[in-house]
C-alpha atoms as a PDB file:
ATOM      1  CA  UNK A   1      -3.521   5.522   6.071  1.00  0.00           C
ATOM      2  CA  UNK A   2      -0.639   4.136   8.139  1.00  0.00           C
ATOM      3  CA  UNK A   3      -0.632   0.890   9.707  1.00  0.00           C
ATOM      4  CA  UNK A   4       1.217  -0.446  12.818  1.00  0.00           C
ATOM      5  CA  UNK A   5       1.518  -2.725  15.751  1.00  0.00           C
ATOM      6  CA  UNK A   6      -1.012  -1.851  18.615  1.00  0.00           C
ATOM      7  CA  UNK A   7       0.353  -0.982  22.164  1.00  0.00           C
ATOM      8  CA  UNK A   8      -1.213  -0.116  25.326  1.00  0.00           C
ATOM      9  CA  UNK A   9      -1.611   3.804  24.400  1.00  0.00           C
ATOM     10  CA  UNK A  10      -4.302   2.792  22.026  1.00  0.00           C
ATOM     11  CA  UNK A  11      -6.507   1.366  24.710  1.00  0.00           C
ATOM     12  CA  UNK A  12      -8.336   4.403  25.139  1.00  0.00           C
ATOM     13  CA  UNK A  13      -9.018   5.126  21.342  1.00  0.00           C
ATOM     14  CA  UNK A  14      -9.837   1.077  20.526  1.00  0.00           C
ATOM     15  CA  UNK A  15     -12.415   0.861  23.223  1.00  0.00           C
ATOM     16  CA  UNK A  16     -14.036   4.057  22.023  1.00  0.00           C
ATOM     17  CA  UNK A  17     -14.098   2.755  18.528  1.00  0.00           C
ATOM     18  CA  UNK A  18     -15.360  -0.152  19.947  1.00  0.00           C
ATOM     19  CA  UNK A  19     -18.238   1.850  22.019  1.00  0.00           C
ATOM     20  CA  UNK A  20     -19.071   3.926  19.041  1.00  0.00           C
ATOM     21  CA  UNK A  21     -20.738   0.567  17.665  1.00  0.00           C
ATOM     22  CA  UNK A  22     -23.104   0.117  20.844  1.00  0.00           C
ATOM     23  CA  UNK A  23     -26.094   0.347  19.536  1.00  0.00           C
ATOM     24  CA  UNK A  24     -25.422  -2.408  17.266  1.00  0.00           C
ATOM     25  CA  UNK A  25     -23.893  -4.652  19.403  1.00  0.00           C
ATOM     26  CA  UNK A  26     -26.291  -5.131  22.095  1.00  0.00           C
ATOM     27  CA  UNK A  27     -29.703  -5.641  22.589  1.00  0.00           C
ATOM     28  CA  UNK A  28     -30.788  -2.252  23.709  1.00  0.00           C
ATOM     29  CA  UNK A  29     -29.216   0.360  22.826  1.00  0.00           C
ATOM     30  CA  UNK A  30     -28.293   1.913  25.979  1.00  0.00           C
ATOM     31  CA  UNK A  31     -25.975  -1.445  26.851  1.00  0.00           C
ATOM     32  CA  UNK A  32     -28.482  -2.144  29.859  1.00  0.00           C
ATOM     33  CA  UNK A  33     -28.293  -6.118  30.033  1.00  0.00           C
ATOM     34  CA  UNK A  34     -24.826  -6.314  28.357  1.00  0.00           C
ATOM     35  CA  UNK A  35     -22.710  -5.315  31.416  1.00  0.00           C
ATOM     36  CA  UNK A  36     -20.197  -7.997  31.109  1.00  0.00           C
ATOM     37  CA  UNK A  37     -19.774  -7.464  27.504  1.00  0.00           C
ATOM     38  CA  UNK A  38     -19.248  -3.981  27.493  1.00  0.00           C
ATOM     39  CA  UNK A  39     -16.465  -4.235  30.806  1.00  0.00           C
ATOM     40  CA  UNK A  40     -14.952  -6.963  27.951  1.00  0.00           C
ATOM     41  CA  UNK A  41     -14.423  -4.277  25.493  1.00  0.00           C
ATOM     42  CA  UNK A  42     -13.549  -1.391  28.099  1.00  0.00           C
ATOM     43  CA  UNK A  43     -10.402   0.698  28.205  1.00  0.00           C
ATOM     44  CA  UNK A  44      -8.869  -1.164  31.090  1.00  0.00           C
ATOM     45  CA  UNK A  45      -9.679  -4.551  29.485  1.00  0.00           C
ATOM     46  CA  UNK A  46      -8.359  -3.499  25.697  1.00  0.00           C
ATOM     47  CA  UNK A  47      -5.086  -2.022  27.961  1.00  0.00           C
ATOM     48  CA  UNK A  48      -4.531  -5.520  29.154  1.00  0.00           C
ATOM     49  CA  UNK A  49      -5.227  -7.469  26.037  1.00  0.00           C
ATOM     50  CA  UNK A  50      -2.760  -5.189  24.252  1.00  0.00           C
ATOM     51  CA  UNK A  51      -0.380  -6.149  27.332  1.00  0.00           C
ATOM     52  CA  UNK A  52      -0.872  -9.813  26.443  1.00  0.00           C
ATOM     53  CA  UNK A  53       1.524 -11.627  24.758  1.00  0.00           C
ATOM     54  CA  UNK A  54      -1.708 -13.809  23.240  1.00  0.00           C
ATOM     55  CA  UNK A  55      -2.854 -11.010  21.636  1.00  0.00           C
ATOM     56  CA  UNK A  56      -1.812  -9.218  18.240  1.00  0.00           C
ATOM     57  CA  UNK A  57      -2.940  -5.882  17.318  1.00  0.00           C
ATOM     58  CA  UNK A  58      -2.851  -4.271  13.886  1.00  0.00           C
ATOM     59  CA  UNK A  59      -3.859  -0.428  13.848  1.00  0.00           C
ATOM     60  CA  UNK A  60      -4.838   1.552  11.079  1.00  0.00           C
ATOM     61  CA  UNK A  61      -4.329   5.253  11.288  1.00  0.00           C
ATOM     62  CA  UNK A  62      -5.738   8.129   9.747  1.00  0.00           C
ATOM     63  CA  UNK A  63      -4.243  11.450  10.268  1.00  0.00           C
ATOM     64  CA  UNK A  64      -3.324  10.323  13.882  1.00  0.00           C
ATOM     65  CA  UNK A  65      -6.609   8.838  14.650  1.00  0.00           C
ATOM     66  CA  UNK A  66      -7.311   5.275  15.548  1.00  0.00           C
ATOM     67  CA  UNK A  67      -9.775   4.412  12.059  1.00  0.00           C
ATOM     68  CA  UNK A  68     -10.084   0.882  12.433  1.00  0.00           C
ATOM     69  CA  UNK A  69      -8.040  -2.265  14.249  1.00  0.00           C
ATOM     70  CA  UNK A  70      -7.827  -6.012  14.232  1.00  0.00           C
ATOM     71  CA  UNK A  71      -6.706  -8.384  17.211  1.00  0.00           C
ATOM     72  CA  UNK A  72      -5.426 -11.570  17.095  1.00  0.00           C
ATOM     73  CA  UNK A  73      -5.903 -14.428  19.591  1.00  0.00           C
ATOM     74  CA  UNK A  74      -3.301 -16.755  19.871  1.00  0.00           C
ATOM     75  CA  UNK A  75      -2.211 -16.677  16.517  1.00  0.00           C
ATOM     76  CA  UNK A  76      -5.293 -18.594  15.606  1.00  0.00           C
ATOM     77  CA  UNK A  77      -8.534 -17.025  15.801  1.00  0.00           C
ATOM     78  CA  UNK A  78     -10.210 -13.251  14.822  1.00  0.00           C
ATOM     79  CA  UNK A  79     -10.768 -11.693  18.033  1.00  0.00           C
ATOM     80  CA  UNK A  80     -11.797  -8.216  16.979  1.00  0.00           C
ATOM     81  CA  UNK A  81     -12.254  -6.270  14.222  1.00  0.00           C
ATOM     82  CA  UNK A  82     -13.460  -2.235  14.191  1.00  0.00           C
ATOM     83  CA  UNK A  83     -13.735   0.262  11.536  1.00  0.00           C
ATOM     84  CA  UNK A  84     -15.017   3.855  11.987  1.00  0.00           C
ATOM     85  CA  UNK A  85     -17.852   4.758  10.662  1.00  0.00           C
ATOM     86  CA  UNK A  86     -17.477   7.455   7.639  1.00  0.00           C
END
């Protein structure tokens, strides 16, 4: 397990960690009715939070693969946290 400092190359990877919890995270399982959540946690918007200077990223790697993350907002407050599922 390595860990390092998330850039904007693990957009892609964090947002489909983040998708791979779906069915968990919103009322129906399909995402209908959680639009505006799910373009929150898309690749485009995880590119520009990891653009952000208000955001810190932490990711943890296993053999090259994205296996979990944590961001930061502001220094002050948990903004996400993912780990793949075994």
């Amino acid at each position: 397990m390595n860990l390092r400092r998330g850039n904007v190359v693990d957009a892609g990877p964090i947002a489909e960690l983040i998708a791979s919890f779906q069915s968990e995270l919103t009322l129906d399982p399909s995402g209908v009715g959680a639009e505006q959540f799910l373009a929150s946690v898309s690749e485009h918007a995880e590119s520009q939070y990891l653009e952000s200077p208000k955001y810190s990223f932490i990711v943890a790697e296993n053999s090259g693969n994205v296996a979990g993350f944590i961001a930061i907002c502001d220094n002050a407050h948990l903004f996400h946290l993912f780990v793949a599922q075994p």
